[in-house]
C-alpha atoms as a PDB file:
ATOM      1  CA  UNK A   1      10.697  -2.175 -17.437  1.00  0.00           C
ATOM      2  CA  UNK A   2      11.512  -3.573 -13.736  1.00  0.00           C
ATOM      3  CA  UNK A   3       8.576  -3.980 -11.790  1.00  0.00           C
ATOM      4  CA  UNK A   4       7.793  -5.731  -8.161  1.00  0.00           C
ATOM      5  CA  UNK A   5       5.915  -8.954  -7.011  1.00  0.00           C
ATOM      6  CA  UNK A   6       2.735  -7.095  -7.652  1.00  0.00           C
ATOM      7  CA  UNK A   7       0.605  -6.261 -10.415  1.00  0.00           C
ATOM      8  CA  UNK A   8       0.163  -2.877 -11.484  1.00  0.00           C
ATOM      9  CA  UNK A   9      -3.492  -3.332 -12.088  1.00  0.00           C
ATOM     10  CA  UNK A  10      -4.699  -1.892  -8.331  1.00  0.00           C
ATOM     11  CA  UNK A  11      -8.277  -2.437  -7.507  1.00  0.00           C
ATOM     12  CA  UNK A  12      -9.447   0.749  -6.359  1.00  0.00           C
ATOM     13  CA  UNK A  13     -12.332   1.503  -3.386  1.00  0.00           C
ATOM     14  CA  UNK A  14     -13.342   4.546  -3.481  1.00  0.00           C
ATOM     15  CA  UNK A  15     -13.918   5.631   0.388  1.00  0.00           C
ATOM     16  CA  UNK A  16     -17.274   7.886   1.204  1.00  0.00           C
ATOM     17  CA  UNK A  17     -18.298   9.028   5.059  1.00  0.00           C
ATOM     18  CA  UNK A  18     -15.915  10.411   7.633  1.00  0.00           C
ATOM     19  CA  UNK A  19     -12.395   9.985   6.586  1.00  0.00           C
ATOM     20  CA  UNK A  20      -9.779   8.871   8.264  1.00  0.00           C
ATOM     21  CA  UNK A  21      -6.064  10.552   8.664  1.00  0.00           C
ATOM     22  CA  UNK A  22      -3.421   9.062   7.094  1.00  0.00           C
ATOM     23  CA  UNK A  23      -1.393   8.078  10.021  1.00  0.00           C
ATOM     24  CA  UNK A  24      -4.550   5.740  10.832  1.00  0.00           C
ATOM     25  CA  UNK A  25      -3.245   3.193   8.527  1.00  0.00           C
ATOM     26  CA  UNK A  26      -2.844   0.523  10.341  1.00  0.00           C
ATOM     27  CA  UNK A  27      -6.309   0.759  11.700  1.00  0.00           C
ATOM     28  CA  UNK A  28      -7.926   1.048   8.329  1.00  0.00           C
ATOM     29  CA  UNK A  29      -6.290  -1.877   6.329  1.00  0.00           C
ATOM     30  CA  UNK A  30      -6.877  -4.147   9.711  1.00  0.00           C
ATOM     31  CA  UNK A  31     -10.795  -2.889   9.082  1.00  0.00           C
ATOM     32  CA  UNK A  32     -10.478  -3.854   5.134  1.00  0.00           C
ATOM     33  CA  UNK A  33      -8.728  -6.773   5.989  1.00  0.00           C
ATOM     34  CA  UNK A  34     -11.516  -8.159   8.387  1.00  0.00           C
ATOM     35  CA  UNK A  35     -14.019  -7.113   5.953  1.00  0.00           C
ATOM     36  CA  UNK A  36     -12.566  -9.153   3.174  1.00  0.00           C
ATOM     37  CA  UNK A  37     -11.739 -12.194   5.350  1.00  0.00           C
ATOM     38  CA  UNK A  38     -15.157 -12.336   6.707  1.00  0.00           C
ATOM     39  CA  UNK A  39     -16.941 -12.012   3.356  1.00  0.00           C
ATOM     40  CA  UNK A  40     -14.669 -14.137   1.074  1.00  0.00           C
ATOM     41  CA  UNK A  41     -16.728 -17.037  -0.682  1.00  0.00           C
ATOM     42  CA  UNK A  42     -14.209 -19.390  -0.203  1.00  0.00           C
ATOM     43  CA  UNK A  43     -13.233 -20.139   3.831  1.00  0.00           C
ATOM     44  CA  UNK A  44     -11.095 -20.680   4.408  1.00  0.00           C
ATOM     45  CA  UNK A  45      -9.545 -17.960   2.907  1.00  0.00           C
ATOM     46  CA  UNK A  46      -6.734 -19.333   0.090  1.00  0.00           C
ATOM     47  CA  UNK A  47      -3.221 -18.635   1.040  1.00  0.00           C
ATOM     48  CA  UNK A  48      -2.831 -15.791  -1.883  1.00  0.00           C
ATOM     49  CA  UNK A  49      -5.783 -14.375   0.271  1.00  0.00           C
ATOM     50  CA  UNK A  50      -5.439 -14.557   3.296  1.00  0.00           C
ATOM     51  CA  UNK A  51      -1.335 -14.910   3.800  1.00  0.00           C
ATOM     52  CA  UNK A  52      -1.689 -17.874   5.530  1.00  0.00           C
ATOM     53  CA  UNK A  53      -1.508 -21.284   4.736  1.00  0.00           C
ATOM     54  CA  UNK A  54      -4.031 -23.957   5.500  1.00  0.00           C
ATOM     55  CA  UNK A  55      -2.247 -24.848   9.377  1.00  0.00           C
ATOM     56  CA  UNK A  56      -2.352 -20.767  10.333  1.00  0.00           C
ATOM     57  CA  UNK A  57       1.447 -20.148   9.046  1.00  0.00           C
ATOM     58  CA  UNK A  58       2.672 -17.427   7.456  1.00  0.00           C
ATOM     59  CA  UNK A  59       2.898 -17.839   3.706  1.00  0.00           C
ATOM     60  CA  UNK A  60       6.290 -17.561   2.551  1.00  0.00           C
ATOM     61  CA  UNK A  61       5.514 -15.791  -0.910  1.00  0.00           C
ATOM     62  CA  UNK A  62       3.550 -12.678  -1.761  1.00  0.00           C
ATOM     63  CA  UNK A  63      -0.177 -12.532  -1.368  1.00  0.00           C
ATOM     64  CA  UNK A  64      -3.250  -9.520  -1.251  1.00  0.00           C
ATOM     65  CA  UNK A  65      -1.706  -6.651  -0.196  1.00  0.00           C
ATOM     66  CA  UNK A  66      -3.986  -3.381   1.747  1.00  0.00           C
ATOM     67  CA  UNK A  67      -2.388  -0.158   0.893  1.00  0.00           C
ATOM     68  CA  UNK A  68      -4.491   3.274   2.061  1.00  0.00           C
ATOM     69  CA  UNK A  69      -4.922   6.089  -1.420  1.00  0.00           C
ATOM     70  CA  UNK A  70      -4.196   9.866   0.636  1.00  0.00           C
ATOM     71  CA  UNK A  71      -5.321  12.993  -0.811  1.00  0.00           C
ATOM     72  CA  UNK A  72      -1.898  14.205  -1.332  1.00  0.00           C
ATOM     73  CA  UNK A  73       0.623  15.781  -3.710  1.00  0.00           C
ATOM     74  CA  UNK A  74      -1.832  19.290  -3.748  1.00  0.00           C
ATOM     75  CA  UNK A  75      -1.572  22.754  -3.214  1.00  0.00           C
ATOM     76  CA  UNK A  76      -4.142  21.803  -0.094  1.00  0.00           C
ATOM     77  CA  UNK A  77      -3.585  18.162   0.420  1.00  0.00           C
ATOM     78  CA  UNK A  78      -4.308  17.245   3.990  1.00  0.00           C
ATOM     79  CA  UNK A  79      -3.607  13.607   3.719  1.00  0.00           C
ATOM     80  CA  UNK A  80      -7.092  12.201   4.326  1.00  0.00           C
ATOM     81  CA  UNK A  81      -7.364   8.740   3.473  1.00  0.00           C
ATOM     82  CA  UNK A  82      -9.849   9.007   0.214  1.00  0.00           C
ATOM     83  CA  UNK A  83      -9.947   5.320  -0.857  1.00  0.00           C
ATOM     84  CA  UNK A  84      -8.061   2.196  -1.088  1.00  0.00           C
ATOM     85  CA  UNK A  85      -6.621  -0.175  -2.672  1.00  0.00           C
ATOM     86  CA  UNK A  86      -6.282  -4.088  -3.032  1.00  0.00           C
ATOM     87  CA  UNK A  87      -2.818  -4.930  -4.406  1.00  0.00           C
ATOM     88  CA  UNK A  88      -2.520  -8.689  -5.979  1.00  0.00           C
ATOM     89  CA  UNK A  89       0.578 -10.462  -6.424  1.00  0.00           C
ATOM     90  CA  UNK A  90       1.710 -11.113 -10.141  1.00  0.00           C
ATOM     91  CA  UNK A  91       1.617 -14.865 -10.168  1.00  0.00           C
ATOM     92  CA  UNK A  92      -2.665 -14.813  -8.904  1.00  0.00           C
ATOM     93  CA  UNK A  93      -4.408 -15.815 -12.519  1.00  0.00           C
ATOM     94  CA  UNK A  94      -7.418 -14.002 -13.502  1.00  0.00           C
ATOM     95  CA  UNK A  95      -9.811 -16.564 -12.139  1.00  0.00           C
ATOM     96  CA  UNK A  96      -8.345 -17.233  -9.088  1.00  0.00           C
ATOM     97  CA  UNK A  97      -8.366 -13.388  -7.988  1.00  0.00           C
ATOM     98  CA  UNK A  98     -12.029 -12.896  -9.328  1.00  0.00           C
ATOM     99  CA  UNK A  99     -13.565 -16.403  -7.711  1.00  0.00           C
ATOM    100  CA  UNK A 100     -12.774 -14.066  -4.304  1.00  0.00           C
ATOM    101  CA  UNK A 101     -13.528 -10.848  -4.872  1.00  0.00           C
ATOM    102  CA  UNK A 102     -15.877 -10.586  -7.442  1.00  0.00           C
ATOM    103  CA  UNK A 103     -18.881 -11.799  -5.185  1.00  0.00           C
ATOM    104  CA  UNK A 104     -17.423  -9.077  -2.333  1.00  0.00           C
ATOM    105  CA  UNK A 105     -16.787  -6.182  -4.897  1.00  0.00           C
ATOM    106  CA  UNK A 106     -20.371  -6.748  -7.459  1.00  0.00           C
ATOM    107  CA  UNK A 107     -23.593  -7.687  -7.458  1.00  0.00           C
ATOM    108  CA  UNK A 108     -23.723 -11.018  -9.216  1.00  0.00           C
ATOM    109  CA  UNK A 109     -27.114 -10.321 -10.616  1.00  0.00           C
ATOM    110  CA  UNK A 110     -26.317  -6.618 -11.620  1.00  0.00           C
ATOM    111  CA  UNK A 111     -22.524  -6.140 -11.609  1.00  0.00           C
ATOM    112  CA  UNK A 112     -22.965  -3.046  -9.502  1.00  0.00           C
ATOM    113  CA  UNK A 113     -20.189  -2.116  -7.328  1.00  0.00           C
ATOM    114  CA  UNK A 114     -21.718  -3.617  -3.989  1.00  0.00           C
ATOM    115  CA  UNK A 115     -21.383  -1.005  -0.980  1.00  0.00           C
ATOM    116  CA  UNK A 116     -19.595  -2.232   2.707  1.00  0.00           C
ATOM    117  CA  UNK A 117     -19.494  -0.700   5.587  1.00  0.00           C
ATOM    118  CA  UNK A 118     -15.890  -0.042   6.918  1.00  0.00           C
ATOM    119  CA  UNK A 119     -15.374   0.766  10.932  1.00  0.00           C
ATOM    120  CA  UNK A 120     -13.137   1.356  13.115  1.00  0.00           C
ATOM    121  CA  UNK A 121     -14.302   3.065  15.930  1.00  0.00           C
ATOM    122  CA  UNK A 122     -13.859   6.758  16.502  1.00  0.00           C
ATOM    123  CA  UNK A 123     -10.726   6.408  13.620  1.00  0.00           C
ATOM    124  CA  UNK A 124     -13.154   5.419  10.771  1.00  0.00           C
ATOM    125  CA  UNK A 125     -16.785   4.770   9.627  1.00  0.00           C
ATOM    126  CA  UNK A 126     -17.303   4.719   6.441  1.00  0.00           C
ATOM    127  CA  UNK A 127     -18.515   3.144   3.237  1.00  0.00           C
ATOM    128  CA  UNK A 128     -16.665   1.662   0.469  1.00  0.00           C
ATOM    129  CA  UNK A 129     -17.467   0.692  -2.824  1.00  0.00           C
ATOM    130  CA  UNK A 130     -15.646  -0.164  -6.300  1.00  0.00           C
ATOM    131  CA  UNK A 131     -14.529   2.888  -8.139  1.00  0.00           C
ATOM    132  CA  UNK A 132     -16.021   2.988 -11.381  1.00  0.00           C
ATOM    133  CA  UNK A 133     -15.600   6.445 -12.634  1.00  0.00           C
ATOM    134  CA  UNK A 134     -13.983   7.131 -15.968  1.00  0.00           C
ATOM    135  CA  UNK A 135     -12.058   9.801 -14.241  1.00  0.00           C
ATOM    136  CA  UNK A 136     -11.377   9.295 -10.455  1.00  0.00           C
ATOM    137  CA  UNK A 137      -9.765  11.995  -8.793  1.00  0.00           C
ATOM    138  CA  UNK A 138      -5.711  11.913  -9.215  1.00  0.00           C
ATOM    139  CA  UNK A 139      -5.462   9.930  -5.765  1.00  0.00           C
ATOM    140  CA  UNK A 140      -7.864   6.849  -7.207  1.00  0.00           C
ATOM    141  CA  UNK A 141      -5.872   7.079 -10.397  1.00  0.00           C
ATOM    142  CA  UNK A 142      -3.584   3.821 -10.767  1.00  0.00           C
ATOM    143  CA  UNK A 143      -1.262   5.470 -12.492  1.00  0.00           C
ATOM    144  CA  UNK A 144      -0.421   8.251  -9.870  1.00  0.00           C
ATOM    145  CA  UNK A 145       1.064   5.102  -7.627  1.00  0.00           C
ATOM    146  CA  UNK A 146       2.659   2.694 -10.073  1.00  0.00           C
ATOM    147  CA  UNK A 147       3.953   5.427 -12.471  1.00  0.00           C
ATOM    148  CA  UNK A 148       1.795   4.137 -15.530  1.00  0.00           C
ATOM    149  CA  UNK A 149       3.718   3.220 -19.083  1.00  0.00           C
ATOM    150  CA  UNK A 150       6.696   5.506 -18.090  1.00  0.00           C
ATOM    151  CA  UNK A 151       7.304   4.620 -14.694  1.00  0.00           C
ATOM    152  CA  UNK A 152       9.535   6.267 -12.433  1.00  0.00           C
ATOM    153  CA  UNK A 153      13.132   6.281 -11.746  1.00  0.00           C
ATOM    154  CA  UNK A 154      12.617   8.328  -8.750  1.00  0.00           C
ATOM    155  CA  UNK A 155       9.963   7.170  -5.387  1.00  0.00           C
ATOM    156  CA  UNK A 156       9.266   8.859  -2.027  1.00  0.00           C
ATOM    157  CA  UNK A 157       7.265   7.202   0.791  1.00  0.00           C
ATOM    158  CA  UNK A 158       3.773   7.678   1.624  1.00  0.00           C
ATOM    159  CA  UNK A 159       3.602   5.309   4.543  1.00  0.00           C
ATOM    160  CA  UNK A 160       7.005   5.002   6.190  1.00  0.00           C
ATOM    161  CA  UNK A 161       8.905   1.991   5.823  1.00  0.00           C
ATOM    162  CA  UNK A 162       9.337  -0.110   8.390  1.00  0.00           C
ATOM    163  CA  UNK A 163      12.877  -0.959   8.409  1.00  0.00           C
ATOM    164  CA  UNK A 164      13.563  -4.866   9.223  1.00  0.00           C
ATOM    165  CA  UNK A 165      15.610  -4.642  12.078  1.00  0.00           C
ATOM    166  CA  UNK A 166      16.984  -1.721  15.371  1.00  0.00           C
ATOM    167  CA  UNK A 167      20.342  -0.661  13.923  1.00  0.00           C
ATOM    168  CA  UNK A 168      22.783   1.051  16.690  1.00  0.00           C
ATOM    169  CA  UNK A 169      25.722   2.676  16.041  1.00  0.00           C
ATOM    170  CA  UNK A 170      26.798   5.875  14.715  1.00  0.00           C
ATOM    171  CA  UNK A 171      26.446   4.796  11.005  1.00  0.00           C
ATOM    172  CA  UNK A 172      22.648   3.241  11.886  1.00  0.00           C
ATOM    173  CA  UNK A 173      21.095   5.100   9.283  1.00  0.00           C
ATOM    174  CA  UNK A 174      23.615   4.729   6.660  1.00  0.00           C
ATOM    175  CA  UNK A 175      22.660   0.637   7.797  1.00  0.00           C
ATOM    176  CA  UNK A 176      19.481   1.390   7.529  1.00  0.00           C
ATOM    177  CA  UNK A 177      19.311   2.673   4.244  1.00  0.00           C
ATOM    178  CA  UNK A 178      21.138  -0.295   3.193  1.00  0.00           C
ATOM    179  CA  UNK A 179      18.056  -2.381   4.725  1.00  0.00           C
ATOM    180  CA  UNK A 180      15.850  -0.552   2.551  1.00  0.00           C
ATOM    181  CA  UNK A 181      17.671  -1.384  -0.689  1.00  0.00           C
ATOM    182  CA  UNK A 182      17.266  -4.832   0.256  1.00  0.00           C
ATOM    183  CA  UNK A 183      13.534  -4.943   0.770  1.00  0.00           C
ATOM    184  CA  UNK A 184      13.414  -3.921  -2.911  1.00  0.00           C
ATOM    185  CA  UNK A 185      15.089  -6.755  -3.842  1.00  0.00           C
ATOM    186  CA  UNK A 186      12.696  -8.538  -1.577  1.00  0.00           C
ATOM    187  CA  UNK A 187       9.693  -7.840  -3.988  1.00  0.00           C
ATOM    188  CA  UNK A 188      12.072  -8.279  -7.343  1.00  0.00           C
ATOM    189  CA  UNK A 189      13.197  -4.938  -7.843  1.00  0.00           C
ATOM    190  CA  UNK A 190      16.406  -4.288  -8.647  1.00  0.00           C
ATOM    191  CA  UNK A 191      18.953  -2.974  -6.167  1.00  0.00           C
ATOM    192  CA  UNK A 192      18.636   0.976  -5.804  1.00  0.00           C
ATOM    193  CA  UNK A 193      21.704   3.494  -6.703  1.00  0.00           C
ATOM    194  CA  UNK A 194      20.817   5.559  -3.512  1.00  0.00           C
ATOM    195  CA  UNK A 195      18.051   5.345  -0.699  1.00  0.00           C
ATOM    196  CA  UNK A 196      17.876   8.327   2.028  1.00  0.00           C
ATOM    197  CA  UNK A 197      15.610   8.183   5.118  1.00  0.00           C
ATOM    198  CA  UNK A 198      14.004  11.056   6.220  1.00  0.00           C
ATOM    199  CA  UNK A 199      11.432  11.660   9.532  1.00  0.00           C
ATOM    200  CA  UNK A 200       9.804  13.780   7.699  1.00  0.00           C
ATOM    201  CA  UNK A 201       8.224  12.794   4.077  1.00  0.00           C
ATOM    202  CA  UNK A 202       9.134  14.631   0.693  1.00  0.00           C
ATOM    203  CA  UNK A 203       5.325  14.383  -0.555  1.00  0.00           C
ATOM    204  CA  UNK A 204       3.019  17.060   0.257  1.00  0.00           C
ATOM    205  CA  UNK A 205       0.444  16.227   2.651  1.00  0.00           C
ATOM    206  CA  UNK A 206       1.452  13.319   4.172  1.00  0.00           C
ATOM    207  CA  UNK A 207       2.238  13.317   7.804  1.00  0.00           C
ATOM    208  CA  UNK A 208       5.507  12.866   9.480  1.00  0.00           C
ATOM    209  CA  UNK A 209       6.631   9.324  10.113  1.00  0.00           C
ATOM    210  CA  UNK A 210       6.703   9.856  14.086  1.00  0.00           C
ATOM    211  CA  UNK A 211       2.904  10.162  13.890  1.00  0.00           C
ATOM    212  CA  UNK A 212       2.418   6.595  12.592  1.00  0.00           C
ATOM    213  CA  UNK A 213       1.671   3.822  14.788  1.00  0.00           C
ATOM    214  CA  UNK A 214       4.619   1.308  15.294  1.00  0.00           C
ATOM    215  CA  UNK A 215       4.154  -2.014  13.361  1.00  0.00           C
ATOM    216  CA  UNK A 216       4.604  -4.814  16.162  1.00  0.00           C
ATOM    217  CA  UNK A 217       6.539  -8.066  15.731  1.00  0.00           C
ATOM    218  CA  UNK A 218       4.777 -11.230  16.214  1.00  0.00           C
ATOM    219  CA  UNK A 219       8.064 -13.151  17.192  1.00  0.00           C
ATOM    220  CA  UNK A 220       8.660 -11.391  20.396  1.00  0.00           C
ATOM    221  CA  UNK A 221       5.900  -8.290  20.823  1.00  0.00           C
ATOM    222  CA  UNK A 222       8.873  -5.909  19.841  1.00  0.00           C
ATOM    223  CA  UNK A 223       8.221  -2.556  18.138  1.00  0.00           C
ATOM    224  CA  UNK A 224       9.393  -1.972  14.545  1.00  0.00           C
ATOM    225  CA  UNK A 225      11.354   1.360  13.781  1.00  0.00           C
ATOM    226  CA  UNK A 226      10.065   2.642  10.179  1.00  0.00           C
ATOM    227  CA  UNK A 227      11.268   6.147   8.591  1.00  0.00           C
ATOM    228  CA  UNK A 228       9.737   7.775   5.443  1.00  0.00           C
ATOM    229  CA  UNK A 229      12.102   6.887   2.302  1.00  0.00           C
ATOM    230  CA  UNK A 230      13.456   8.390  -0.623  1.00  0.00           C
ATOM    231  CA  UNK A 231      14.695   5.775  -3.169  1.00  0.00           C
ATOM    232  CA  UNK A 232      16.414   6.619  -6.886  1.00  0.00           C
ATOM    233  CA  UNK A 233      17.328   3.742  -8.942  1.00  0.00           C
ATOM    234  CA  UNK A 234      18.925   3.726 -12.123  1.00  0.00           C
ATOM    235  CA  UNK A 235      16.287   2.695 -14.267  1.00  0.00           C
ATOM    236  CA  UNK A 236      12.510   3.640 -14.580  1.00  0.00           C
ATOM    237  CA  UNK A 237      10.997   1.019 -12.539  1.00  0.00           C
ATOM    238  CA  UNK A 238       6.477   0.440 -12.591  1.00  0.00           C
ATOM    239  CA  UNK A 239       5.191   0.332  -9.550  1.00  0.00           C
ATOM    240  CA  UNK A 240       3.935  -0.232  -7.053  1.00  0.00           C
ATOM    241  CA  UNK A 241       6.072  -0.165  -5.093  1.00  0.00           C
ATOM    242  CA  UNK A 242       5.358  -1.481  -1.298  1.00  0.00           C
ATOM    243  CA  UNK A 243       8.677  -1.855   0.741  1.00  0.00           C
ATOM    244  CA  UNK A 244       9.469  -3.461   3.993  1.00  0.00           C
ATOM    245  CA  UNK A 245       7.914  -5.474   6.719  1.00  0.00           C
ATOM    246  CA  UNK A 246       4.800  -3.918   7.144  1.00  0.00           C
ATOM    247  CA  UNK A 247       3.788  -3.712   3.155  1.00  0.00           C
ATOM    248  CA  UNK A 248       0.843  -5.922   3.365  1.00  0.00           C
ATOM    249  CA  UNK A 249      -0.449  -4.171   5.706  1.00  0.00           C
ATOM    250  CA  UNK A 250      -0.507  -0.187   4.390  1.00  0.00           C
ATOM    251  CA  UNK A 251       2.623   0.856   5.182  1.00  0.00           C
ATOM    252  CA  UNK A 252       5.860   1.178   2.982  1.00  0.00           C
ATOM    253  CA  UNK A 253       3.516   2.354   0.050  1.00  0.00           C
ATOM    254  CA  UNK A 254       5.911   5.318  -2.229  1.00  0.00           C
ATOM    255  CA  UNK A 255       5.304   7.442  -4.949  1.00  0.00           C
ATOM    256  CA  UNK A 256       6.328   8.273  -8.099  1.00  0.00           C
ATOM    257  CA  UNK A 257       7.823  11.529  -8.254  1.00  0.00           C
ATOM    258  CA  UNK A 258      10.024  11.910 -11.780  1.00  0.00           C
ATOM    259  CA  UNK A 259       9.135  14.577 -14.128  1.00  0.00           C
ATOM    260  CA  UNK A 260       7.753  11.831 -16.678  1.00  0.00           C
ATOM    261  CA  UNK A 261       4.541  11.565 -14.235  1.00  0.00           C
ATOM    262  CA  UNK A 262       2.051  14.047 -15.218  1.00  0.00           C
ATOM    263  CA  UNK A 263       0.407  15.714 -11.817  1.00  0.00           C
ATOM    264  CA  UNK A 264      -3.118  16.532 -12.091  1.00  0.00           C
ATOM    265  CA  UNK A 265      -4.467  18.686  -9.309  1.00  0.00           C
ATOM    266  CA  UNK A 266      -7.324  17.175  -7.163  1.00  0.00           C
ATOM    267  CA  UNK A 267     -10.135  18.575  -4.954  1.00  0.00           C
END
């Protein structure tokens, strides 16, 4: 089964305290991500880490990715950010991965989840912590994002995409979708049969894409157009799946929606 750059074995944080809304992405992974940075053993921060190399630039293949877990897909999903989750690309080795965030996520001594404090002003403060349950809610569930042993043939966005370039024209969004097809073959997917882009998402609970803050480009200061997504390939593919420019970063992050995923209410 096709699957991305990244593995499909998400390390979940369970999130505890005021919640944040969905459309604070941004604001919570740049919180997680200043967490991590600042508590990583190693520092500098390896390039798989940090996604930089050892000068300051950007690292040209994947590395950790932040993605936000919603309470969503419910009867009364309101899209409140419930936990998150540290994606790792495929290549990272066992060791490598757990040299880094084992001493942040346990207790050497113990191997209890060790608790953080995660703020962001009035948008967040909170705690975090490992999620050790047997039986997280549906939201912490790996499987409700990568599609588990079935996977998915069908994915909708959570966190719009932001699209890699301004298209004009009168067939912009037909360009557009285009774009989108190729940021799956950006993260080794293969090319999908159809991509539409909608403003507003297919997934219950999850705000529209005009209410999430615009990713900015560090070339020029520009501001990144991103749409919510709804991408069909012709294959089952495992997720995740974490499109376009801003994937590192929260946004991008889709859904499994074919039948084969079994839905399990949450509260």
């Amino acid at each position: 089964m096709p699957r991305s750059v990244f593995q499909s074995d998400l390390t979940i944080l369970a999130l505890r305290g005021r919640p944040a809304s969905l459309s604070a992405t941004l604001r919570v992974t740049g919180a997680l991500r200043g967490l991590l940075m600042r508590e990583c053993p190693e520092q500098p921060p390896p390039e798989w880490f940090s996604g930089h190399t050892q000068d300051g630039k950007p690292t040209k293949g994947p590395h950790l990715g932040l993605t936000p877990l919603p309470f969503v897909d419910a009867e009364r999903a309101d899209g409140r950010i419930i936990g998150l989750a540290v994606i790792l690309p495929r290549h990272l080795g066992p060791e490598d991965a757990g040299s880094c965030l084992e001493p942040i996520l346990r207790d050497l001594d113990t191997g209890s989840p060790r608790k953080h404090r995660l703020f962001a002003g009035r948008w967040l403060d909170c705690e975090i912590a490992l999620d050790t349950r047997e039986d997280p809610p549906w939201n912490l569930n790996p499987t409700a994002w990568t599609g588990g042993e079935h996977g998915s043939r069908v994915w909708a966005s959570v966190t719009p995409v932001v699209l890699n370039r301004h298209y004009n024209g009168p067939n912009r969004w037909e360009r557009a979708a285009e774009g989108v097809k190729t940021a799956c073959e950006h993260i080794g997917l293969p090319r999908p049969r159809e991509v539409r882009l909608h403003p507003t998402p297919v997934v219950h609970g999850v705000p529209p894409a005009d209410k999430f803050a615009q990713v900015t480009r560090k070339t020029d200061g520009g501001r990144c157009g991103h749409s919510h997504s709804l991408v069909t390939f012709d294959q089952p593919i495992r997720g995740p799946v974490v499109l376009g420019a801003g994937r590192f970063r929260g946004y991008g992050l889709c859904r499994p929606i074919d039948d084969k995923v079994k839905r399990r209410g949450e509260g």
